[in-house]
N, C-alpha and C. Protein backbone atom coordinates (compact mmCIF):
# COMPACT_ATOMS: atom_id res chain seq x y z
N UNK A 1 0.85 -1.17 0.00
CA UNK A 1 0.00 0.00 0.00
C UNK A 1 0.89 1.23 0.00
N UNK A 2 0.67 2.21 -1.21
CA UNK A 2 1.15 3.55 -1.17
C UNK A 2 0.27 4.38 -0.88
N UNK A 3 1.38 5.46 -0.10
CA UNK A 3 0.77 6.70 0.43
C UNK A 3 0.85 7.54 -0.58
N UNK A 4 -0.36 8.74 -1.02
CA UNK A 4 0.07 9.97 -1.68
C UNK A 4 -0.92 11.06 -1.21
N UNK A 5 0.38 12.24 -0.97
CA UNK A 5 -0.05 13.15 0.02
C UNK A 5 -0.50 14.45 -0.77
N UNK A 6 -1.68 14.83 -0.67
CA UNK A 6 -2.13 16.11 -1.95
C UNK A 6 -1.80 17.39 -1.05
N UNK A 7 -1.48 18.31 -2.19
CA UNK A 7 -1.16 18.03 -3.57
C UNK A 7 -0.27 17.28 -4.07
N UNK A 8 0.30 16.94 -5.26
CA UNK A 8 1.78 16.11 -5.43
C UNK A 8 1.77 16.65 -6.56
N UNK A 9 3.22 16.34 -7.09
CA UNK A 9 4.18 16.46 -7.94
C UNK A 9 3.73 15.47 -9.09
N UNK A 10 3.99 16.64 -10.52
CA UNK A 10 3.63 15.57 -11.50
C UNK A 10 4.44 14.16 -11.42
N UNK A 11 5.73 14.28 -11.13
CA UNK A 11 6.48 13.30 -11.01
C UNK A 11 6.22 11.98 -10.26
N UNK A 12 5.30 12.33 -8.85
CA UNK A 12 4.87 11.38 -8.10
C UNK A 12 3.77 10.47 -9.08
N UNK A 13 2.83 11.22 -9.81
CA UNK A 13 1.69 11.20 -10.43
C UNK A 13 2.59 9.84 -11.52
N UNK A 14 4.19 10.43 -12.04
CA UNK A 14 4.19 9.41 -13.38
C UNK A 14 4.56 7.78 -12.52
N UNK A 15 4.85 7.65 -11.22
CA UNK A 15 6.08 6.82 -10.54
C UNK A 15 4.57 5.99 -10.23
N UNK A 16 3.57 6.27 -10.32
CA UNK A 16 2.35 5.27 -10.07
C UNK A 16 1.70 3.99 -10.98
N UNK A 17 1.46 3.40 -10.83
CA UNK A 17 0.98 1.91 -11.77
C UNK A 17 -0.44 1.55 -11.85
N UNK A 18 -0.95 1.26 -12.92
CA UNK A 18 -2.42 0.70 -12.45
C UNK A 18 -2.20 -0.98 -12.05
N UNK A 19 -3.17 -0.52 -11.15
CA UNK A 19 -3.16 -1.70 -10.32
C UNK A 19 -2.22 -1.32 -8.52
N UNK A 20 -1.65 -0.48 -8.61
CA UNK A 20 -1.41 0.31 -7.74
C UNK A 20 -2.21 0.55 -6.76
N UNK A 21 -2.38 0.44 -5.18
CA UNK A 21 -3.44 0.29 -3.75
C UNK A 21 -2.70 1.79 -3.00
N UNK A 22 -3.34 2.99 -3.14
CA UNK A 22 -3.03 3.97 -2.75
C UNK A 22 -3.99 4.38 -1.33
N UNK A 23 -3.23 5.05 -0.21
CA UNK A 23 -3.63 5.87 0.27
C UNK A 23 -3.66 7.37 0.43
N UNK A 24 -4.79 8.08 0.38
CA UNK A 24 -4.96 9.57 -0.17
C UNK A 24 -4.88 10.35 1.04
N UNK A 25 -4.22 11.44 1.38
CA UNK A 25 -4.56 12.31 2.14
C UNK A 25 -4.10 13.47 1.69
N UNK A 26 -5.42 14.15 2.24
CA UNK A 26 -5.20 15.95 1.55
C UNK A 26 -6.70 16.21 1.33
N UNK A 27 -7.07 17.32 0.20
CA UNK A 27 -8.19 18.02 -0.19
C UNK A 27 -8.52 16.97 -1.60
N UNK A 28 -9.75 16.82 -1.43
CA UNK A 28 -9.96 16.34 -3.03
C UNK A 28 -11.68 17.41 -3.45
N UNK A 29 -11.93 17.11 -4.46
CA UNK A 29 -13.47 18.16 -4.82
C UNK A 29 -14.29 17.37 -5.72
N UNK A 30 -15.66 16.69 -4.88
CA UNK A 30 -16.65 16.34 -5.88
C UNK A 30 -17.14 16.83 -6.82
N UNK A 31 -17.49 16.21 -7.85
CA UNK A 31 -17.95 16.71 -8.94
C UNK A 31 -19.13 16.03 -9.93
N UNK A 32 -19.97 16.19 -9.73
CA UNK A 32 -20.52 15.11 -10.77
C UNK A 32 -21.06 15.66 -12.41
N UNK A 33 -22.03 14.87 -12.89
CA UNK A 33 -22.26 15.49 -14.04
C UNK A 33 -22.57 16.92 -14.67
N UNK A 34 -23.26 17.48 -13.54
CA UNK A 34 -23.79 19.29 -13.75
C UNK A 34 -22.39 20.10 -13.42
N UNK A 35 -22.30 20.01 -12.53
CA UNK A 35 -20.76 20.33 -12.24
C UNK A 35 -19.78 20.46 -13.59
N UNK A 36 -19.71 19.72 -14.31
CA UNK A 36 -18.67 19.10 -15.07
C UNK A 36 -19.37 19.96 -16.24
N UNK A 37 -20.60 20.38 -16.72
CA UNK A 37 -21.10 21.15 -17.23
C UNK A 37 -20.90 22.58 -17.44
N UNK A 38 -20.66 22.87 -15.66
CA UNK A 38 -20.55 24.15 -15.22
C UNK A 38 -19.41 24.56 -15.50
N UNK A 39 -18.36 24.06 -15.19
CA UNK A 39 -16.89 23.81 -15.55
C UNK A 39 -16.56 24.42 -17.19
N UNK A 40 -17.12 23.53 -17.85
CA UNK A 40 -16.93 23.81 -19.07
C UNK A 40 -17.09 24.87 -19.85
N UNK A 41 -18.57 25.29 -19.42
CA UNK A 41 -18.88 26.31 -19.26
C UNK A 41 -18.09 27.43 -19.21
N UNK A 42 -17.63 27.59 -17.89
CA UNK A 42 -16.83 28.70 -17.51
C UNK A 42 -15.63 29.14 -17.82
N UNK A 43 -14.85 27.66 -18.43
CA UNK A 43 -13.93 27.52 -19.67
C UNK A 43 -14.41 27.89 -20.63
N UNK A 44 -14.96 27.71 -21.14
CA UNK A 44 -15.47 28.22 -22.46
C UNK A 44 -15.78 30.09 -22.81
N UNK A 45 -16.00 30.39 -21.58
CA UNK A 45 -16.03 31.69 -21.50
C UNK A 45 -15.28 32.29 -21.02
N UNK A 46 -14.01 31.98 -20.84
CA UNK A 46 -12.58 32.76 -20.09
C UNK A 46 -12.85 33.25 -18.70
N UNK A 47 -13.72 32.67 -18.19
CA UNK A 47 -14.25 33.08 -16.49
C UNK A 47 -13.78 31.98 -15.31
N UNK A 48 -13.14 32.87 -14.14
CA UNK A 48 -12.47 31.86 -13.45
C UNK A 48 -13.23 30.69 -12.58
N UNK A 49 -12.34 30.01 -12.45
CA UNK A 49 -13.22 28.65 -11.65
C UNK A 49 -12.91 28.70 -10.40
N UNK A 50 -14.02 27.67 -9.79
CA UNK A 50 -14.14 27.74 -8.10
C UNK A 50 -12.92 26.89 -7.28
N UNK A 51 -12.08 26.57 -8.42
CA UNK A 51 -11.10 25.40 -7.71
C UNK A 51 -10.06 25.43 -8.17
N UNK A 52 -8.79 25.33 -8.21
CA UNK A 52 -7.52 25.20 -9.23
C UNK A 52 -7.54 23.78 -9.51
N UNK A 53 -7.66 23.54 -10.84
CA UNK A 53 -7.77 22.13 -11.10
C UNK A 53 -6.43 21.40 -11.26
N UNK A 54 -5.65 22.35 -11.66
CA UNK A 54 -4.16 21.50 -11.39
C UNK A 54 -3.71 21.37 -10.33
N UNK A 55 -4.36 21.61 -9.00
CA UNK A 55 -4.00 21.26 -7.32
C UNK A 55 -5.48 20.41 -6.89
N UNK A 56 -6.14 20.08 -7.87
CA UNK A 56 -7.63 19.53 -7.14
C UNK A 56 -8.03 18.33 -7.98
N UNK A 57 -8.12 17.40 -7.01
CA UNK A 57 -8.09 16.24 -7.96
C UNK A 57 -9.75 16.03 -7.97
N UNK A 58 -10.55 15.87 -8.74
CA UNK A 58 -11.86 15.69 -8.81
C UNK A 58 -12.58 14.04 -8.53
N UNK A 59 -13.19 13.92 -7.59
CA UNK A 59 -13.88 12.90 -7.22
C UNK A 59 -15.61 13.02 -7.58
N UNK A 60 -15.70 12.15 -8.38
CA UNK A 60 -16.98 11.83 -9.15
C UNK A 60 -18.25 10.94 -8.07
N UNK A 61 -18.49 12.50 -7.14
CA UNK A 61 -19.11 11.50 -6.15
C UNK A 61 -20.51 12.69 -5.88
N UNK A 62 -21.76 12.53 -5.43
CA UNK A 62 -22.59 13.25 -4.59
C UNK A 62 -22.38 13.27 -3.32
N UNK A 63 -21.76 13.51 -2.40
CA UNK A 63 -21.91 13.05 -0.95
C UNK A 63 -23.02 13.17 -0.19
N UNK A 64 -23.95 12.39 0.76
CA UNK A 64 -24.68 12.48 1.40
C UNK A 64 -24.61 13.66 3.25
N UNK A 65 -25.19 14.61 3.43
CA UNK A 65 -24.80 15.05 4.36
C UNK A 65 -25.72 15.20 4.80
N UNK A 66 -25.55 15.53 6.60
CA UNK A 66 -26.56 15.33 7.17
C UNK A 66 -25.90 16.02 8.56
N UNK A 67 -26.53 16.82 8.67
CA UNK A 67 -26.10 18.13 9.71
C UNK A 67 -24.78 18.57 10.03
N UNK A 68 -24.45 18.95 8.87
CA UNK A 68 -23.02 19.31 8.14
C UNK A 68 -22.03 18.23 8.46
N UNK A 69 -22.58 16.98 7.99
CA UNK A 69 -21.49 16.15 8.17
C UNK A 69 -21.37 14.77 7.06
N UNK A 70 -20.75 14.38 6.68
CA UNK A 70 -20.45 13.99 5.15
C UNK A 70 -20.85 12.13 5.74
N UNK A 71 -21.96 11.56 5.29
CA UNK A 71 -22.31 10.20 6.18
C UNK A 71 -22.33 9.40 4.82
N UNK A 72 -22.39 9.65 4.02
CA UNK A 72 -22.03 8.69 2.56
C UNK A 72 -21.20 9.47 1.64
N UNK A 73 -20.69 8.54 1.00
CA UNK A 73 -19.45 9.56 -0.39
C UNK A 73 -18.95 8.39 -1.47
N UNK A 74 -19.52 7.62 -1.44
CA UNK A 74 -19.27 6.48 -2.72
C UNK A 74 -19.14 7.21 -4.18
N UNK A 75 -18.46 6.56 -4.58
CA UNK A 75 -18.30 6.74 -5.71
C UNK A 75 -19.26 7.19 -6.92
N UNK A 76 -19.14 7.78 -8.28
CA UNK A 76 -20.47 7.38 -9.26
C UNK A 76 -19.62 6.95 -10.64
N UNK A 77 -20.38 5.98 -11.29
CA UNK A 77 -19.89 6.14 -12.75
C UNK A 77 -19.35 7.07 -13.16
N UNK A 78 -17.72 6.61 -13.40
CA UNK A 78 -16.86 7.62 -14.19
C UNK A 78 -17.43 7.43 -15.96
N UNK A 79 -17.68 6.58 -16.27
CA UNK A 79 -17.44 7.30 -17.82
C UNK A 79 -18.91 8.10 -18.33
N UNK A 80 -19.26 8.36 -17.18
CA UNK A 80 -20.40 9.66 -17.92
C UNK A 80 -19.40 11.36 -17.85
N UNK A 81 -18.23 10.95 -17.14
CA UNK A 81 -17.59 12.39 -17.45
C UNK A 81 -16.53 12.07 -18.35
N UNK A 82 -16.18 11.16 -19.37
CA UNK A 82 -15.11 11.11 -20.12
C UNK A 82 -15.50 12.25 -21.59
N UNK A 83 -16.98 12.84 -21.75
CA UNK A 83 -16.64 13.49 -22.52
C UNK A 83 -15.93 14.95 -22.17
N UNK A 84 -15.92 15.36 -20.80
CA UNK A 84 -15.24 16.36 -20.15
C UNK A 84 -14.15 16.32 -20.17
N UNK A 85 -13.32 15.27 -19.89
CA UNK A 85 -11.91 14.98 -19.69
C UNK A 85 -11.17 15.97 -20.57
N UNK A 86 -11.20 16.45 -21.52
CA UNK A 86 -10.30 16.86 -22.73
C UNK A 86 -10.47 18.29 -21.91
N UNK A 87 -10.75 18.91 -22.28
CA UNK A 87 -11.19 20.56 -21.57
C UNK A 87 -10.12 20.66 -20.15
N UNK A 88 -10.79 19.59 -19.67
CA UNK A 88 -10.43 19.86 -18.14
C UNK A 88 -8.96 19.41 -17.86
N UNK A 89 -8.49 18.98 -18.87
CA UNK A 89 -7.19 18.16 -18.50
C UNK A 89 -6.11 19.06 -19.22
N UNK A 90 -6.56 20.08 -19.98
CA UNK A 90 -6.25 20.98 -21.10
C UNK A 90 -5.85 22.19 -20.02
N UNK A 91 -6.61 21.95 -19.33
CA UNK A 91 -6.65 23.29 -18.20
C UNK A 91 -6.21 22.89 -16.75
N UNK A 92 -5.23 21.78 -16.78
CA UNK A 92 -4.94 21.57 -15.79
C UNK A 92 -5.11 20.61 -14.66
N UNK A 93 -6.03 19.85 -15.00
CA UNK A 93 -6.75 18.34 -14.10
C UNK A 93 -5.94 17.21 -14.36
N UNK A 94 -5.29 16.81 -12.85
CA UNK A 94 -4.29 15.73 -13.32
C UNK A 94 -4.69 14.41 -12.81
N UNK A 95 -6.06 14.38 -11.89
CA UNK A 95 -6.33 13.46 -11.00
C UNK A 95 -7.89 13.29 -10.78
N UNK A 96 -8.43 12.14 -12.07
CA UNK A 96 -9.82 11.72 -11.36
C UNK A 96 -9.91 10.51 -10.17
N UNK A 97 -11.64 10.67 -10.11
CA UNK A 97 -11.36 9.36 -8.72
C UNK A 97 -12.71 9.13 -8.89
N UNK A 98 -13.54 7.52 -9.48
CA UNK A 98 -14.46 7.19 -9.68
C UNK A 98 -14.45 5.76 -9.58
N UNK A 99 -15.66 5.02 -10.42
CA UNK A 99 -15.33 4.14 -10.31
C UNK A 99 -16.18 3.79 -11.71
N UNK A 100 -15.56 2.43 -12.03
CA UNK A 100 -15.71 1.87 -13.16
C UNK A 100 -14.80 2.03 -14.52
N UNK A 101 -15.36 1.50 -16.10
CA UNK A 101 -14.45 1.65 -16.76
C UNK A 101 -14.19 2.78 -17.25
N UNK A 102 -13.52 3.34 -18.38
CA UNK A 102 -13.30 4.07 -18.99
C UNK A 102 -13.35 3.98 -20.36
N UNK A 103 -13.87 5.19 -21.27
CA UNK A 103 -13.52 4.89 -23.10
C UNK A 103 -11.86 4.53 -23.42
N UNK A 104 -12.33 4.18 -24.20
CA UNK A 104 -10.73 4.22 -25.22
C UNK A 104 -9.76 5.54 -25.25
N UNK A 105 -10.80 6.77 -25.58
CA UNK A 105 -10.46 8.03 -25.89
C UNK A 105 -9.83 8.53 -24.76
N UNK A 106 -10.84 8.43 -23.69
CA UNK A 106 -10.04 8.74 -21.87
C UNK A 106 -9.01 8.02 -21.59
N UNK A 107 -8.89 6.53 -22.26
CA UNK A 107 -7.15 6.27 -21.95
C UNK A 107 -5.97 6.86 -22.88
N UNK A 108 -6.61 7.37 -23.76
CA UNK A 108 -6.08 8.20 -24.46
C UNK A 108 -5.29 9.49 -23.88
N UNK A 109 -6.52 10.50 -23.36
CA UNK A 109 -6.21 11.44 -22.88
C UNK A 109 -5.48 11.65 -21.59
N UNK A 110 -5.67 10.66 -20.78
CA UNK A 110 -4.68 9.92 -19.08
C UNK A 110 -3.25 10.13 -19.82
N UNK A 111 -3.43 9.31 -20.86
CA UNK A 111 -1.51 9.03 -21.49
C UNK A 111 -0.90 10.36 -21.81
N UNK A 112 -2.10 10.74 -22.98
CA UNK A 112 -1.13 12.39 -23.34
C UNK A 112 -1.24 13.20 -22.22
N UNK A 113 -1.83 13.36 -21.32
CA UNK A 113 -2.18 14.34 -20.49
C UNK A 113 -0.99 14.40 -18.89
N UNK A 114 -1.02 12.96 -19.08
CA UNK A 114 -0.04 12.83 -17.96
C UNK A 114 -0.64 12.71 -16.77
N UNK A 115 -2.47 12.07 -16.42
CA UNK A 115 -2.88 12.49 -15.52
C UNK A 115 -3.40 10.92 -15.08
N UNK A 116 -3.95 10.61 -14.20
CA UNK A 116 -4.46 9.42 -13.30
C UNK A 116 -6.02 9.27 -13.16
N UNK A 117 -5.88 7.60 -12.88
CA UNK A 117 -7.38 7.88 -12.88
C UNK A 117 -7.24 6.57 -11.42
N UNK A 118 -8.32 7.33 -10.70
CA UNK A 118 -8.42 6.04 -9.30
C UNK A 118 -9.40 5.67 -9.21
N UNK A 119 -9.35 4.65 -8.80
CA UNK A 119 -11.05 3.70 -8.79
C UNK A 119 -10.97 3.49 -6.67
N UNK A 120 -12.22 4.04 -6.84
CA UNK A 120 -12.75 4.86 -5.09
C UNK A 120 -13.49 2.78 -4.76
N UNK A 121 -13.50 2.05 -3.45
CA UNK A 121 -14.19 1.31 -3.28
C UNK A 121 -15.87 1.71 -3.95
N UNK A 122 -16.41 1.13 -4.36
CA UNK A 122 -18.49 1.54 -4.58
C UNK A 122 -18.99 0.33 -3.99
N UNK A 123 -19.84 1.15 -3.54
CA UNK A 123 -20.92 0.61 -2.09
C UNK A 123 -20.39 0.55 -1.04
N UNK A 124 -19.05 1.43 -0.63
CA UNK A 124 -18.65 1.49 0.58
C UNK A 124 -19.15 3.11 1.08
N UNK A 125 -20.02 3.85 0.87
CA UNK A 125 -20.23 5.16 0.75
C UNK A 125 -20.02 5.48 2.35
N UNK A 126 -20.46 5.01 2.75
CA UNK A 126 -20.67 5.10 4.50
C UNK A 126 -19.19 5.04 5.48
N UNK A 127 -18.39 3.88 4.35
CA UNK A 127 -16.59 3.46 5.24
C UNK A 127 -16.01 4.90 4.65
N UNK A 128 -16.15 5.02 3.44
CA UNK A 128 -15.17 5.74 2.66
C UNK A 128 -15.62 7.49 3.65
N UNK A 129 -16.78 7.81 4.07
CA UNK A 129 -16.76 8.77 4.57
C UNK A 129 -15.90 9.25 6.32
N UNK A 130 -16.13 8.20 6.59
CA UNK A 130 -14.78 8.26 8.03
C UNK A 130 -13.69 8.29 7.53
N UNK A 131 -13.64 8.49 6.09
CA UNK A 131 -11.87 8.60 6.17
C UNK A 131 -11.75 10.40 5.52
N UNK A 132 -12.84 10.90 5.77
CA UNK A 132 -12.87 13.20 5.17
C UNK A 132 -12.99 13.05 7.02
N UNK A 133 -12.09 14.63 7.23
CA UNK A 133 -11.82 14.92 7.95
C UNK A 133 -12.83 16.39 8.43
N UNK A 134 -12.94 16.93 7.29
CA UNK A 134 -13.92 17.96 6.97
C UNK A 134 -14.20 18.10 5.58
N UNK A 135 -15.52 18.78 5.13
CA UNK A 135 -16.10 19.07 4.41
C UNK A 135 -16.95 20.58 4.13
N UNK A 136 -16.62 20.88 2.94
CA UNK A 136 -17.47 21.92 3.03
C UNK A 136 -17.80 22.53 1.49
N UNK A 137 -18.92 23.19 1.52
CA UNK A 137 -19.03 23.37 0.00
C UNK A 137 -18.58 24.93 -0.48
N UNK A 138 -18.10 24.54 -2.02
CA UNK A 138 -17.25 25.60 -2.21
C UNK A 138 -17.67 26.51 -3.69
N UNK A 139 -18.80 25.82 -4.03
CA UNK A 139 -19.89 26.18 -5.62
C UNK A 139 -20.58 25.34 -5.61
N UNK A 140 -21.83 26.37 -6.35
CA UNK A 140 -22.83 25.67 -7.07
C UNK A 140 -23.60 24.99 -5.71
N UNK A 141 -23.88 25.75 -4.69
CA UNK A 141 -25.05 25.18 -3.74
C UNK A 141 -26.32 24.87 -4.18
N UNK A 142 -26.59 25.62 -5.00
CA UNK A 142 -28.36 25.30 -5.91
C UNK A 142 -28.34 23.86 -6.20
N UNK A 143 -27.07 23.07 -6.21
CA UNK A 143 -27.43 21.87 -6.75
C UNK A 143 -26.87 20.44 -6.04
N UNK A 144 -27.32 20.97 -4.99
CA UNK A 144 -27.45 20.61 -3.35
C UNK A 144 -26.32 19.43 -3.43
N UNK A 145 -26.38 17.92 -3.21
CA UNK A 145 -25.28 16.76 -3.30
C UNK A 145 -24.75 17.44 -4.48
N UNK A 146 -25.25 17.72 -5.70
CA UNK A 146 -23.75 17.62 -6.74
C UNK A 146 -23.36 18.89 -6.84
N UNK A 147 -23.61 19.59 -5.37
CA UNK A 147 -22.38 20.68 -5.33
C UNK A 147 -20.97 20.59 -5.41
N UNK A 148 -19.96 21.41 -5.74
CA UNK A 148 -18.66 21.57 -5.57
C UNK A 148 -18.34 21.26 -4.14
N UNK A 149 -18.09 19.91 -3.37
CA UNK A 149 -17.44 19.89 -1.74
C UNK A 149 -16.09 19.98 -2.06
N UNK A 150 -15.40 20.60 -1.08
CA UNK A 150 -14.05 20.10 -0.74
C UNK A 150 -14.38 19.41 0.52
N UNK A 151 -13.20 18.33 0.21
CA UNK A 151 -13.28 17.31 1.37
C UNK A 151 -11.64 17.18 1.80
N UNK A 152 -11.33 17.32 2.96
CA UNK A 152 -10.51 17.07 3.54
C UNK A 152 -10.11 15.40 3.96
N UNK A 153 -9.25 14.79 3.01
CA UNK A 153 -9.32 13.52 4.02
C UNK A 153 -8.15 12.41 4.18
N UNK A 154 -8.03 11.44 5.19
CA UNK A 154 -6.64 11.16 5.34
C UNK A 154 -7.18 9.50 5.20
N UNK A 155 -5.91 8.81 4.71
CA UNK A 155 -5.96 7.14 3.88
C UNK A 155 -7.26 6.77 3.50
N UNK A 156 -7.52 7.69 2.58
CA UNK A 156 -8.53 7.52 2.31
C UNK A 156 -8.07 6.20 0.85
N UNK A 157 -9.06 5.09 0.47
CA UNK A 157 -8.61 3.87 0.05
C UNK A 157 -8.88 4.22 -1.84
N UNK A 158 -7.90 3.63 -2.66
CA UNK A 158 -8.70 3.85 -3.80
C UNK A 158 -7.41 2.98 -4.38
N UNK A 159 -7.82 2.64 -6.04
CA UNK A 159 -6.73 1.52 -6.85
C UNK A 159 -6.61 2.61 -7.87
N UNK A 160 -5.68 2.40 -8.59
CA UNK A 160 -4.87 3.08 -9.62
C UNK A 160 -5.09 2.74 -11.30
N UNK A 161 -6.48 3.11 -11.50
CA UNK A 161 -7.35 2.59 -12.79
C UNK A 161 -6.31 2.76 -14.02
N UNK A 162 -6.13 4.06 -14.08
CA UNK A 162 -5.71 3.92 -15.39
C UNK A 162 -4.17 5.17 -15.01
N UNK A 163 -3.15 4.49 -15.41
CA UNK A 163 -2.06 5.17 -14.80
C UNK A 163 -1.89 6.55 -15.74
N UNK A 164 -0.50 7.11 -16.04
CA UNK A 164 -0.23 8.49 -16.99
C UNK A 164 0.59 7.68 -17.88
N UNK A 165 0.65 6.34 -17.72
CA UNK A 165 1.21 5.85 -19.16
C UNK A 165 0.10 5.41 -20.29
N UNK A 166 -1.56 5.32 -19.78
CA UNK A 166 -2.21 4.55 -20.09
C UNK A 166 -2.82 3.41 -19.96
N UNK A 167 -2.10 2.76 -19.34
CA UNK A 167 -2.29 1.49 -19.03
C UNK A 167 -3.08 1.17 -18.24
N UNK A 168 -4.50 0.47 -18.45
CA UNK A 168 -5.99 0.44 -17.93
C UNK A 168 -6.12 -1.24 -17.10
N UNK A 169 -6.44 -0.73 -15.87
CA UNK A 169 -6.70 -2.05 -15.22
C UNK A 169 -7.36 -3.28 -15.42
N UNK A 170 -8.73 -2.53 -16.03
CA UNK A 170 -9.42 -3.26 -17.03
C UNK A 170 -8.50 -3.91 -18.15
N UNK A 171 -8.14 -3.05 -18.88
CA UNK A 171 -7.59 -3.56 -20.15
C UNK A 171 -6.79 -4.86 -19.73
N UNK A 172 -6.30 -4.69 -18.80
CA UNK A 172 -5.28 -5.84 -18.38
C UNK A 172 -6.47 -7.08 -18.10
N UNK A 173 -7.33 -7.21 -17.47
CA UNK A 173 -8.07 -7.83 -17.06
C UNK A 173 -9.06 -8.39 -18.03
N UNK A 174 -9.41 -7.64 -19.54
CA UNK A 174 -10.01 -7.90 -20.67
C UNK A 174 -8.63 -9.02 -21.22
N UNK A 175 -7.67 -8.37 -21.39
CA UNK A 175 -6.85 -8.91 -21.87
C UNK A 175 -6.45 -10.82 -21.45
N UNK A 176 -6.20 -10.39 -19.53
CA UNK A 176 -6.36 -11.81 -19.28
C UNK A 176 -7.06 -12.80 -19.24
N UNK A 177 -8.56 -12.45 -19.63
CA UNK A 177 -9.44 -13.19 -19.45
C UNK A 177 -9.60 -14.04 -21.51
N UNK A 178 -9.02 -13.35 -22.44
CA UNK A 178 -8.67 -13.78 -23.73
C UNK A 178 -7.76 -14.44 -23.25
N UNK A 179 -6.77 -15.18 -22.86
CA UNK A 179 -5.48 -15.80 -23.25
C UNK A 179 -6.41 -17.20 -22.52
């Protein structure tokens, strides 16, 4: 089990493997589909964003809260944001965190981009939240769970989907299951 302490160094980012068992500590920022909208958006119009995306690694999650306190945070289907990836990675996003597979095109863009992709436990929403330390929202309150949170949090658990060379956990696993 590796530790990686946010923010990090692109360099830490290339020294990682898929298939790789990381522990996270630091700030990360949910995001889900509207979000990822909004984003684009605001790229698209030369207007600044609520987060530095090259220090904020985006977690593809709603969190559940409940008197300001974060009691679920599971994961959601990553490849409903792979058509975002390009924009956001263009502008600085070196670090998703979801779960499931990915397109072709998104292992694409991981490789040229130089950026990571982590696969969060799903259906652990409830474990994975004892490991944020704090929470709090930072945009886009109108759209209550798939607001912008920052979450503070320490070993927090996740695997190393698709590394900055490309190389897809799946793919390996498509692959072994042909031979």
């Amino acid at each position: 089990m590796k530790h990686l302490y946010l923010p990090c160094k692109d360099g830490n980012l290339r020294k990682l493997r898929a298939g790789d068992y990381l522990l996270i500590s630091g700030v990360i920022y949910t995001a889900r589909d509207q979000v990822h909208q909004k984003l684009v958006r605001l790229i698209n119009k030369s207007q600044p964003l609520p987060l530095k995306l090259e220090k904020s690694p985006i977690y593809y999650c709603g969190p559940v809260v409940r008197r300001h306190k974060v009691i679920s945070c599971g994961p959601t289907t990553s490849s409903r944001m792979d058509k975002f990836l390009k924009v956001l990675f263009k502008n600085g996003l070196k670090i998703t965190i979801g779960k499931g597979k990915r397109s072709s095109e998104a292992r694409f863009l991981f490789r040229k981009y130089k950026a990571v992709y982590l696969i969060a436990p799903a259906g652990c929403g409830a474990l994975l939240s004892r490991k944020i330390l704090n929470s709090e929202i930072v945009a886009f309150r109108e759209l209550g769970p798939e607001a912008i949170y920052r979450l503070e949090v320490k070993d927090f658990p996740v695997l190393v989907g698709i590394d900055a060379e490309g190389k897809d956990i799946y793919r390996r696993l498509e692959d072994d299951s042909e031979a």
